[in-house]
C-alpha atoms as a PDB file:
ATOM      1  CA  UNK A   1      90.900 133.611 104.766  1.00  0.00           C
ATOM      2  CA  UNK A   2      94.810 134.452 104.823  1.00  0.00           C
ATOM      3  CA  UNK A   3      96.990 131.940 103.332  1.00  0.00           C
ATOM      4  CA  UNK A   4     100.635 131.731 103.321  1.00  0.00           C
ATOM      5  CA  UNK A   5     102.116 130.222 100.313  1.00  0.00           C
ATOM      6  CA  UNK A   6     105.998 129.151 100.197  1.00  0.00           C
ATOM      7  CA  UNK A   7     107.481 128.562  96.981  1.00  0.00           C
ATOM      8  CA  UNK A   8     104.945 130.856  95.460  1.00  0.00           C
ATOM      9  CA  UNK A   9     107.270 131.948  93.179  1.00  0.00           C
ATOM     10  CA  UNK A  10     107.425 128.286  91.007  1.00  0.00           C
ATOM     11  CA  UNK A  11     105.150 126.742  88.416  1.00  0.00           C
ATOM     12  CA  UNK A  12     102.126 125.748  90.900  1.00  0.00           C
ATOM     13  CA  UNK A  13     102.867 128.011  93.187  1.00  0.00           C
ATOM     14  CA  UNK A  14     101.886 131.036  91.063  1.00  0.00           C
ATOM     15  CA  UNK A  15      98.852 129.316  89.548  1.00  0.00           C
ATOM     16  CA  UNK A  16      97.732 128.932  92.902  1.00  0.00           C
ATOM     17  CA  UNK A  17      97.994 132.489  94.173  1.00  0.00           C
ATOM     18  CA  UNK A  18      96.482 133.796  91.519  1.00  0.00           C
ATOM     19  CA  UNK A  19      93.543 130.922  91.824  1.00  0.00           C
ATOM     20  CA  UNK A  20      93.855 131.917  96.128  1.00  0.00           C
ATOM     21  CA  UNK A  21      93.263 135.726  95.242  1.00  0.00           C
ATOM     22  CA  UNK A  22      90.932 135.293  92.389  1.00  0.00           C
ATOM     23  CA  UNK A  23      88.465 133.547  95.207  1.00  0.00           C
ATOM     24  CA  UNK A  24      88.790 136.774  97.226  1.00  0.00           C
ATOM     25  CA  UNK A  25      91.879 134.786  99.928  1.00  0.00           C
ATOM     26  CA  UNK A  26      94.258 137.169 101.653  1.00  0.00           C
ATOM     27  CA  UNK A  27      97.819 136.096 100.521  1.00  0.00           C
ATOM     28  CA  UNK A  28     101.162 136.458 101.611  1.00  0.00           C
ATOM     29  CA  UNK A  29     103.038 134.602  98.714  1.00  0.00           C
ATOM     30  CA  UNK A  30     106.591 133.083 100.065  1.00  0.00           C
ATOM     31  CA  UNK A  31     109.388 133.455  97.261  1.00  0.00           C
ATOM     32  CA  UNK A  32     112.870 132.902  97.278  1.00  0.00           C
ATOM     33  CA  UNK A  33     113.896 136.199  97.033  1.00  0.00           C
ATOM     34  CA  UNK A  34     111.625 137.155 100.429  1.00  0.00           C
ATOM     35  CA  UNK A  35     113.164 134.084 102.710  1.00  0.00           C
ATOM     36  CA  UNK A  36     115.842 131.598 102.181  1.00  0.00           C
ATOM     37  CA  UNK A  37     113.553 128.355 103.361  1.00  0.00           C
ATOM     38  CA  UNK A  38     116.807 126.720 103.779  1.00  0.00           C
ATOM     39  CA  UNK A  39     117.339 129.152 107.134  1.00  0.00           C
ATOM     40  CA  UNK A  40     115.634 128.261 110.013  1.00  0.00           C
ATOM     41  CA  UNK A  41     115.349 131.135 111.660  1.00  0.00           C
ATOM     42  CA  UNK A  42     114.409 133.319 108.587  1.00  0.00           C
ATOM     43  CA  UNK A  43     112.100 131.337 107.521  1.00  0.00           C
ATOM     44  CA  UNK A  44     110.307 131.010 111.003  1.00  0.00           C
ATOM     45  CA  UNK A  45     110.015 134.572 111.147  1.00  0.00           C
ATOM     46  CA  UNK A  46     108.772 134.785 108.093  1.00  0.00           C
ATOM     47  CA  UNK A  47     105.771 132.416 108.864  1.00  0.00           C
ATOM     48  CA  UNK A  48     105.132 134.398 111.840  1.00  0.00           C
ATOM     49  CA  UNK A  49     104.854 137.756 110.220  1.00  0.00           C
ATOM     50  CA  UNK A  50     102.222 136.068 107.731  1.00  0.00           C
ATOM     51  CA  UNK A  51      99.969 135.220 110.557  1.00  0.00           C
ATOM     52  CA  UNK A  52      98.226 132.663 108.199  1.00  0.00           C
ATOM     53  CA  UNK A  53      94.788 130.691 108.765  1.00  0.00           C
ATOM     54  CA  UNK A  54      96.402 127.923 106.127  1.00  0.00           C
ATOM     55  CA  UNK A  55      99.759 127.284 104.654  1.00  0.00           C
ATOM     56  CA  UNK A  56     100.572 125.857 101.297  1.00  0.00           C
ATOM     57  CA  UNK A  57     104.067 124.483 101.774  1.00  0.00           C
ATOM     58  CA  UNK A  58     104.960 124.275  97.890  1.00  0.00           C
ATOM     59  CA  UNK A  59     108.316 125.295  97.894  1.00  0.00           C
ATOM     60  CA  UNK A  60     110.674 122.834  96.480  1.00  0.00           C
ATOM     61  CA  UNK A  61     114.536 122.238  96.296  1.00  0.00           C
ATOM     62  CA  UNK A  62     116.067 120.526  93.503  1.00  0.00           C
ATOM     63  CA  UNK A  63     119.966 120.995  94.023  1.00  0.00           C
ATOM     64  CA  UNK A  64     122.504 118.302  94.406  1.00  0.00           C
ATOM     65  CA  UNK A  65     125.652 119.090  92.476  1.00  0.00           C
ATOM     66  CA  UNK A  66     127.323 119.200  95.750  1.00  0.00           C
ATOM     67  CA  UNK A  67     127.343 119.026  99.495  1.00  0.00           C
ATOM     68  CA  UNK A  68     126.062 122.320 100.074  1.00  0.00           C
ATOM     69  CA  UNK A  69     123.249 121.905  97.462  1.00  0.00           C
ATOM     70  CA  UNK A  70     122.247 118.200  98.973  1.00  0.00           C
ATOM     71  CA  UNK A  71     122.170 120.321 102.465  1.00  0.00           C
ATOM     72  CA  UNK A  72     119.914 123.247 101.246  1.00  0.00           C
ATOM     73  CA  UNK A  73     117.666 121.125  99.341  1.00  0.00           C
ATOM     74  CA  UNK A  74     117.115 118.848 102.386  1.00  0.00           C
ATOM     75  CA  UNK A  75     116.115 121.898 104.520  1.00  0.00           C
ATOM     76  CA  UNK A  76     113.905 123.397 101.968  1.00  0.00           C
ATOM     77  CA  UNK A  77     112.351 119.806 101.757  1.00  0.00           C
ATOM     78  CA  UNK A  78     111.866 118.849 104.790  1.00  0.00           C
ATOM     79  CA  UNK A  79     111.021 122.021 106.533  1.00  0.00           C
ATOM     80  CA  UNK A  80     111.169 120.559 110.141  1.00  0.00           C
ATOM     81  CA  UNK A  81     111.110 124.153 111.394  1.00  0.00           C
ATOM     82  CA  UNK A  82     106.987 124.684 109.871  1.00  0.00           C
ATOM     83  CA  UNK A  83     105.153 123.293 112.500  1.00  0.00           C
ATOM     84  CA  UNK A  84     106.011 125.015 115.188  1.00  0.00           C
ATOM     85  CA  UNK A  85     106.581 128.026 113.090  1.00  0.00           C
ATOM     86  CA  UNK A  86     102.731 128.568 113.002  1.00  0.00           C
ATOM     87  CA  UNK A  87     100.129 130.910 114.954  1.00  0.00           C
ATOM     88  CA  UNK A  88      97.513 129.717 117.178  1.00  0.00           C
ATOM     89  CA  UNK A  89      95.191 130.695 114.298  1.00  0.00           C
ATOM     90  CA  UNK A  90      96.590 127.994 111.871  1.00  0.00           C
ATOM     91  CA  UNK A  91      93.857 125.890 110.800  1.00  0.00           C
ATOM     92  CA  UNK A  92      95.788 124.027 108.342  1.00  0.00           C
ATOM     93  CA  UNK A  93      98.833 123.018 106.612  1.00  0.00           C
ATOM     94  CA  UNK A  94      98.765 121.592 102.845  1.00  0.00           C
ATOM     95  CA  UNK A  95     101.736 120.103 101.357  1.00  0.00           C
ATOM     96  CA  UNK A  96     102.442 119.490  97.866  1.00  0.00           C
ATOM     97  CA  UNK A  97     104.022 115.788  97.762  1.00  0.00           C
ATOM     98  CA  UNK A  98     105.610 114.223  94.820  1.00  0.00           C
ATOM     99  CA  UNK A  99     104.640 110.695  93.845  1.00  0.00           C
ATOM    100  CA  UNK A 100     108.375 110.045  93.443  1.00  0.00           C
ATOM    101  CA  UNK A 101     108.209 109.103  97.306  1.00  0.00           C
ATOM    102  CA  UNK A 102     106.462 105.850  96.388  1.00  0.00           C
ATOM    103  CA  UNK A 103     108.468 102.614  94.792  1.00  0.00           C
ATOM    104  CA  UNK A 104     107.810 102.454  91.123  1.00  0.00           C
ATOM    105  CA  UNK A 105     105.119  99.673  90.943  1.00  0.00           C
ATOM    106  CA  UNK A 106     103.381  98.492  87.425  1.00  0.00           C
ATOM    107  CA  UNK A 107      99.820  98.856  89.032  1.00  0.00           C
ATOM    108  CA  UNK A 108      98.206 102.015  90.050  1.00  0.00           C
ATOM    109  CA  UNK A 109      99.577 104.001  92.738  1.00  0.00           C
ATOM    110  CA  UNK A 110      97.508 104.048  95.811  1.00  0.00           C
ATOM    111  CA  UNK A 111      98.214 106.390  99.207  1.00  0.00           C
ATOM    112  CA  UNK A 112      99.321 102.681 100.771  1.00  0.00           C
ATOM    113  CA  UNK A 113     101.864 101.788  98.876  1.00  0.00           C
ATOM    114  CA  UNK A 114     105.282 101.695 100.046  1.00  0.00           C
ATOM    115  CA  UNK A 115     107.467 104.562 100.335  1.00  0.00           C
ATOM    116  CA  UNK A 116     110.764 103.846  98.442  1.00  0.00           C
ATOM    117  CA  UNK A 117     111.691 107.219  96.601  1.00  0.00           C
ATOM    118  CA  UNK A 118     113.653 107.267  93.293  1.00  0.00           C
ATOM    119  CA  UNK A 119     116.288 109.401  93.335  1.00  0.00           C
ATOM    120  CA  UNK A 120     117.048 112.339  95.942  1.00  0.00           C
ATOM    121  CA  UNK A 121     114.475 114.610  95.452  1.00  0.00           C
ATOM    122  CA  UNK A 122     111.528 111.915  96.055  1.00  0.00           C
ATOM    123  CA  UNK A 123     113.634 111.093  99.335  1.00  0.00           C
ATOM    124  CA  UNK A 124     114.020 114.392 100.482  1.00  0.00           C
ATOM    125  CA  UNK A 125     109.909 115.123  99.833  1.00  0.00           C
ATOM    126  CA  UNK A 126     109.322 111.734 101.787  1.00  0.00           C
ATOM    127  CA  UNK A 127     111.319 112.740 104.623  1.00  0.00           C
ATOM    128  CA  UNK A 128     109.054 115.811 104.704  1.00  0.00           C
ATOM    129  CA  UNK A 129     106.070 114.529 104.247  1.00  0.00           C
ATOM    130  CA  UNK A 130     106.799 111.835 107.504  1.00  0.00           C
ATOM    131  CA  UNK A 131     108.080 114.994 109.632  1.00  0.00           C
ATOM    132  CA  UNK A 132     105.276 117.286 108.882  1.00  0.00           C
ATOM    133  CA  UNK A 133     102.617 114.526 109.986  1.00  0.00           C
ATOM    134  CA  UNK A 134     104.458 113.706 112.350  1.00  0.00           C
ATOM    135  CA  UNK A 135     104.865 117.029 114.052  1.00  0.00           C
ATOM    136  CA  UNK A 136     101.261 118.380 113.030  1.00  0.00           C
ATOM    137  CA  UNK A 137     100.154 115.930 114.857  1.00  0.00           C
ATOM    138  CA  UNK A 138     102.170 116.483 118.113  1.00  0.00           C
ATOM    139  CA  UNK A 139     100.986 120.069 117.321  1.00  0.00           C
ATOM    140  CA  UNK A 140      96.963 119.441 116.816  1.00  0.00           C
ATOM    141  CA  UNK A 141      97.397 121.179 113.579  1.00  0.00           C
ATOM    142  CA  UNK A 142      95.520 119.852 110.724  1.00  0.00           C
ATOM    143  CA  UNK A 143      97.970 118.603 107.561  1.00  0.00           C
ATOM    144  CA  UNK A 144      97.348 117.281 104.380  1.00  0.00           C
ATOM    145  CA  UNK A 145     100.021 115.756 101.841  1.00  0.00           C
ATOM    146  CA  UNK A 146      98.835 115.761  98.270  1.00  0.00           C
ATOM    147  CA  UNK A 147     101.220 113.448  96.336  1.00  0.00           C
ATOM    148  CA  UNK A 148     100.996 115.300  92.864  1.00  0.00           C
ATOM    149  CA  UNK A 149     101.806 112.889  90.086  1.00  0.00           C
ATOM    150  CA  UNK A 150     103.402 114.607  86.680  1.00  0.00           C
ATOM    151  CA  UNK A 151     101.970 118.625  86.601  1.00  0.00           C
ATOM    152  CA  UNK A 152     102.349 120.413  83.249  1.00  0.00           C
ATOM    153  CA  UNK A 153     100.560 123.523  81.988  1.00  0.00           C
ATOM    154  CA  UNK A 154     101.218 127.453  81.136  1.00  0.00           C
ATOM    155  CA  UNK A 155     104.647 128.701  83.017  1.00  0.00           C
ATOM    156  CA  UNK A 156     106.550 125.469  83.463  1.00  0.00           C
ATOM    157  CA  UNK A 157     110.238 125.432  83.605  1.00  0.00           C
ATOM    158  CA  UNK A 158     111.280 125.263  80.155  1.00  0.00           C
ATOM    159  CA  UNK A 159     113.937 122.034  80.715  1.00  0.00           C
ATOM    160  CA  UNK A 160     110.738 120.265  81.332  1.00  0.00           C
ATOM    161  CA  UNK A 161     109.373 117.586  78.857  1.00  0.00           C
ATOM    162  CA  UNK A 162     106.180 119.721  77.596  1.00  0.00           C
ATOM    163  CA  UNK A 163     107.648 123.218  77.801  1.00  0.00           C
ATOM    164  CA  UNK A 164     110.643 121.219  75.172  1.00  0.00           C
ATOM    165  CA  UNK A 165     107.839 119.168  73.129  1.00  0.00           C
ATOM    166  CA  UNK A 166     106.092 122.568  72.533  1.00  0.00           C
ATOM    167  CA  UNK A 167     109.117 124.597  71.748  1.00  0.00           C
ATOM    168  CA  UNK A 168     109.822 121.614  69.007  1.00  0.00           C
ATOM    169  CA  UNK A 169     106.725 122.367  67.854  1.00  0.00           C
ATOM    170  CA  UNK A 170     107.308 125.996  67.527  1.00  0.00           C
ATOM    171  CA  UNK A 171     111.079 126.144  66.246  1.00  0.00           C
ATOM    172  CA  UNK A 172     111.996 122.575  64.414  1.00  0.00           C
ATOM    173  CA  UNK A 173     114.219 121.636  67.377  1.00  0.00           C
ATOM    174  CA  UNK A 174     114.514 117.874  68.011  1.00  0.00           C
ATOM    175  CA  UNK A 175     112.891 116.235  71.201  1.00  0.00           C
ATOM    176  CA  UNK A 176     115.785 113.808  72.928  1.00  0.00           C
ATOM    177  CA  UNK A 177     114.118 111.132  74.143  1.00  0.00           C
ATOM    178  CA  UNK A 178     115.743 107.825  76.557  1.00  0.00           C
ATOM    179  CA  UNK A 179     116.669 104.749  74.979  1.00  0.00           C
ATOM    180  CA  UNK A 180     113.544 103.097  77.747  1.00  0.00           C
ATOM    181  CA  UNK A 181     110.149 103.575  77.527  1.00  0.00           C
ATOM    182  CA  UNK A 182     109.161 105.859  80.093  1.00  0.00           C
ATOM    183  CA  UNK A 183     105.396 106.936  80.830  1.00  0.00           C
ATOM    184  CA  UNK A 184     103.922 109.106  83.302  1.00  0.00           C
ATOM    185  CA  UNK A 185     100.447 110.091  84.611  1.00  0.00           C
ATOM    186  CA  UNK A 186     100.058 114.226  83.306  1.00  0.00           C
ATOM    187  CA  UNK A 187      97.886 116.291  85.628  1.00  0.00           C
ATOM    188  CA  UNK A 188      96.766 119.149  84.511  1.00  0.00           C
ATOM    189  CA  UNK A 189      98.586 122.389  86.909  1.00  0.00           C
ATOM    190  CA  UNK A 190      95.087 124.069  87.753  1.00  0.00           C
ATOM    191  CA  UNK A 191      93.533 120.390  88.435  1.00  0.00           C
ATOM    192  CA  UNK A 192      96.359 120.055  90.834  1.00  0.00           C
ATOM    193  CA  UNK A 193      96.028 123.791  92.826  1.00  0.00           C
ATOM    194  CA  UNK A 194      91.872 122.501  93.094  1.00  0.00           C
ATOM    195  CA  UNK A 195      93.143 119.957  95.105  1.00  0.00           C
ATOM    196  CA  UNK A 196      95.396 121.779  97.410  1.00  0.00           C
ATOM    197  CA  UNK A 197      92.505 124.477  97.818  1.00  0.00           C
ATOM    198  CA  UNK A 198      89.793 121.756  98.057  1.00  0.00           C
ATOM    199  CA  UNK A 199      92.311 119.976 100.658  1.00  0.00           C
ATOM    200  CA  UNK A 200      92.646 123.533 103.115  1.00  0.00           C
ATOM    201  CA  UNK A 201      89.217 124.168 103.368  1.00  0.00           C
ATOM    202  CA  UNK A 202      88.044 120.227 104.017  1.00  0.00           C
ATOM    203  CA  UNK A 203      87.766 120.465 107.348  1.00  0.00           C
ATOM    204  CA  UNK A 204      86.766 117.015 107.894  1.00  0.00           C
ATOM    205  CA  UNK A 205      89.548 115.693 106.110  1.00  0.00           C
ATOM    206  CA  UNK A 206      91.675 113.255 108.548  1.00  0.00           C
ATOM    207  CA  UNK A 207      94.935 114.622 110.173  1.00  0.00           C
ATOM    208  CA  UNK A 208      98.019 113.453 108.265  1.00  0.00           C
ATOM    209  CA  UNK A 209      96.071 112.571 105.573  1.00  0.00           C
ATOM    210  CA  UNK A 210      97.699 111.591 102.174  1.00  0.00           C
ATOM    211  CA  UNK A 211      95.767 111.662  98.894  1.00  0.00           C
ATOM    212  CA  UNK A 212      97.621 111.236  95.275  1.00  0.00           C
ATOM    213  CA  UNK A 213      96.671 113.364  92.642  1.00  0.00           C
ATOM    214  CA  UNK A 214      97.122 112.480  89.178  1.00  0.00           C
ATOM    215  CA  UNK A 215      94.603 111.205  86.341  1.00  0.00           C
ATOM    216  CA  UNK A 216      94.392 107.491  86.567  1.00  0.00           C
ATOM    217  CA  UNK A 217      95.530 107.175  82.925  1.00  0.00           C
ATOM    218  CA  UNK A 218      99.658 107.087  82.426  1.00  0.00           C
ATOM    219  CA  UNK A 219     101.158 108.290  78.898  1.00  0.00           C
ATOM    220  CA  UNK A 220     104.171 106.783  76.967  1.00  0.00           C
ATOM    221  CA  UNK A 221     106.671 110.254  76.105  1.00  0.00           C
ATOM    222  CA  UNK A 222     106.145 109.019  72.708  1.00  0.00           C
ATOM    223  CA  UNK A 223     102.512 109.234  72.800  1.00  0.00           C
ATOM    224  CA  UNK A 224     102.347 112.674  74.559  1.00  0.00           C
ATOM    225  CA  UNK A 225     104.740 114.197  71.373  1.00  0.00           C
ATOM    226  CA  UNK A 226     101.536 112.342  68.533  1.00  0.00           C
ATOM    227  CA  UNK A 227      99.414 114.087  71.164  1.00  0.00           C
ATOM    228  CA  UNK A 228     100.999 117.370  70.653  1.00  0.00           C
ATOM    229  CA  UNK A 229     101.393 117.078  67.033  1.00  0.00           C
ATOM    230  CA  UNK A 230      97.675 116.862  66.752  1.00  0.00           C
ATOM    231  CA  UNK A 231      97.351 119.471  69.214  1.00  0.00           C
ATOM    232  CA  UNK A 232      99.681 121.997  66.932  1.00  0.00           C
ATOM    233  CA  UNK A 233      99.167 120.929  63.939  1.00  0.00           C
ATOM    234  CA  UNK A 234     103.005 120.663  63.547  1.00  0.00           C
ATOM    235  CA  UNK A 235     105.869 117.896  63.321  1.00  0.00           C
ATOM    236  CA  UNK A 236     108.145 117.249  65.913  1.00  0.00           C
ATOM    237  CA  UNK A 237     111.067 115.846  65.334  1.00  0.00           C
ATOM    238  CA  UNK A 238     112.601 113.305  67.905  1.00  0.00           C
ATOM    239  CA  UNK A 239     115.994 111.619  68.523  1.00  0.00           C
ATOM    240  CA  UNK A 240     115.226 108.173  70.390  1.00  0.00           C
ATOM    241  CA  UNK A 241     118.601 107.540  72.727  1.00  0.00           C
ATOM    242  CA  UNK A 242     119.935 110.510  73.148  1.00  0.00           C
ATOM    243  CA  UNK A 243     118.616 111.644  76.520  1.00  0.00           C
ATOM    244  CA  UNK A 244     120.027 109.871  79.245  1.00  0.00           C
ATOM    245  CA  UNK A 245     116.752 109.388  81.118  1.00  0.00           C
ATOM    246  CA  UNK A 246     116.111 110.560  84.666  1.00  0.00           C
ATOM    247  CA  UNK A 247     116.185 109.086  88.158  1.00  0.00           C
ATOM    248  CA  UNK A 248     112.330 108.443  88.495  1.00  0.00           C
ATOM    249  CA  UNK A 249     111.757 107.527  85.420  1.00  0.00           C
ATOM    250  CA  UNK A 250     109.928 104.170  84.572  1.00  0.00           C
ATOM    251  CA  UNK A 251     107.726 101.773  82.103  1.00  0.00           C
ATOM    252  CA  UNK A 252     104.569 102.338  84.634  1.00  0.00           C
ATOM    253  CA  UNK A 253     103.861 105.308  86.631  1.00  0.00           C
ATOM    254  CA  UNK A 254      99.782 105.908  87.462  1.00  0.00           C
ATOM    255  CA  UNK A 255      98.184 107.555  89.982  1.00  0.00           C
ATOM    256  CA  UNK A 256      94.523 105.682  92.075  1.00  0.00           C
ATOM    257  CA  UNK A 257      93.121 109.181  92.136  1.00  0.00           C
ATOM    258  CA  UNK A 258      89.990 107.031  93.863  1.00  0.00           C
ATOM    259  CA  UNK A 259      90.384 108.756  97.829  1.00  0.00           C
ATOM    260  CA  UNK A 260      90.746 112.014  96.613  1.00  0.00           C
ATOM    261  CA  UNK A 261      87.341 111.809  95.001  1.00  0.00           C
ATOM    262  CA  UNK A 262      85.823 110.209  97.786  1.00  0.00           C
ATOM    263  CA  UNK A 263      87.558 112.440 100.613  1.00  0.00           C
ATOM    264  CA  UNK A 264      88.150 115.878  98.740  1.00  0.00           C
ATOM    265  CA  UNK A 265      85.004 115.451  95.128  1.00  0.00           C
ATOM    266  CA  UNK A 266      88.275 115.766  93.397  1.00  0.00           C
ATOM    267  CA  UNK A 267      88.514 114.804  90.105  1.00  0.00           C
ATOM    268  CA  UNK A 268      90.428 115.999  87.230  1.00  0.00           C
ATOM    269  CA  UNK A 269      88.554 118.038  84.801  1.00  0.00           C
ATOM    270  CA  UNK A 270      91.479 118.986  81.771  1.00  0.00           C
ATOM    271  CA  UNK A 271      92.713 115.733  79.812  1.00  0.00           C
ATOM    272  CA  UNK A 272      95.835 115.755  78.189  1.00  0.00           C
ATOM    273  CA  UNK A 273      94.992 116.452  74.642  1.00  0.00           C
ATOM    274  CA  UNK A 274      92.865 119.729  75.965  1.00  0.00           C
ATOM    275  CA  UNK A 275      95.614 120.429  78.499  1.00  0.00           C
ATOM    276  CA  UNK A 276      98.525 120.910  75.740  1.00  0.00           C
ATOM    277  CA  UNK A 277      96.106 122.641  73.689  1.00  0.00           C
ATOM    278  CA  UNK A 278      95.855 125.279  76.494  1.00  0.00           C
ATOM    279  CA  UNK A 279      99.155 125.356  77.040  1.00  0.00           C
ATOM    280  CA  UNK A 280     100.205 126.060  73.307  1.00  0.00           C
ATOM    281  CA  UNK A 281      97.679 128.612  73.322  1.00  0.00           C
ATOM    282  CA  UNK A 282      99.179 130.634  76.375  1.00  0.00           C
ATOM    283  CA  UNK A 283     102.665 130.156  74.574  1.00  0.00           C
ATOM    284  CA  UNK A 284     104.675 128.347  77.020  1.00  0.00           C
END
């Protein structure tokens, strides 16, 4: 099997290349510095020349200090040049969601509830999402959008929450932490590049299909940093207020992993106290 990976140069992307070639896959891994994804025609050609059986559209854009940032990471995003970007020999096209393209709602998060992203990255992955089924389906190519709750592990970008929990850990630093409760569903990274490799070779798996994955079980910040104290044996200091809190964040925020299982025998195998324990171990 060849796969083409885009954004193979970020946090899941590069745990799932290494997972792609460790099960033997051809890959042509996608980074920024082979194709600016936010050109068209470059990144067309570049699709071409990888002559893939599946793609894993991972890349991501995050930008929106100003007008020219909001217009890259919409390209990037949306990707309305994929589709048609593909060889006859595409089988399949797998794209890595966010569940930031659903309305914050206190129960868990099924693949029906309503779109209503928070903040401009969750609209710009909805908007991608819709266009890729959309045009996959014009196409007869098979596509799959796995809306991937919280991911953490090894290799994260260290503004993240875990990456600066661990480093606390490590150096004495203080965790700032919003004035609001805020708690999020944790997925383990290589529980989350199963399901995208799970979700290219399901051949049965319905056109368009969406399926969240994420634990079923959403953590309070506060409780992840007692998790990770445990973990490392270690204190972590913590300054409640002094973060100003992010666009998507909110009191509830849990995945229904339930079609995944059913659809893809997806479940998640790494909880969160074993998952932080792995990551402190590899040091990041």
């Amino acid at each position: 099997m060849r796969a083409a990976v885009t954004g193979a140069g970020g946090f899941v992307g590069r745990h799932l290349v290494a997972r792609l070639r460790s099960d033997g896959w051809d890959v042509v891994a996608l980074t920024r510095a082979d194709v600016d994804l936010a050109d068209p025609v470059a990144a067309t050609a570049a699709v071409r020349a990888a002559d893939p059986d599946v793609v894993f559209s991972l890349a991501a854009g995050r930008a929106k200090a100003t007008p020219a940032d909001r217009a890259a990471t919409v390209a990037v995003n949306t990707s309305p040049w994929l589709v048609d970007a593909l060889p006859d020999r595409c089988r399949a096209v797998v794209r890595l969601g966010s569940s930031t393209e659903y309305a914050a709602d206190p129960r868990p998060l099924t693949e029906e509830a309503p779109l209503h992203p928070r903040g401009f990255f969750g609209a710009t992955k909805a908007a991608g999402s819709l266009l890729l089924q959309a045009a996959a389906a014009e196409r007869g190519v098979r596509a799959a959008v796995l809306r991937a709750f919280q991911v953490y592990g090894p290799g994260d970008h260290p503004t993240r929450l875990v990456p600066v929990v661990l480093d606390a850990a490590r150096t004495g630093a203080v965790v700032a932490l919003p004035g609001s409760v805020s708690r999020r569903d944790w997925v383990w990274v290589g529980d989350v590049v199963d399901a995208c490799v799970r979700a290219a070779l399901a051949a049965d798996l319905p056109a368009g299909q969406v399926l969240n994955i994420g634990t079923g079980v959403q953590t309070a910040t506060e409780e992840l940093i007692a998790t990770a104290e445990r973990v490392t044996g270690r204190p972590i200091a913590t300054a409640p207020g002094a973060h100003p809190g992010r666009d998507w964040d909110t009191a509830d925020w849990v995945s229904d992993p339930a079609l995944a299982a059913r659809l893809l025998g997806w479940a998640p195998t790494v909880d969160l106290a074993e998952g932080l324990a792995r990551t402190w171990a590899a040091g990041a």
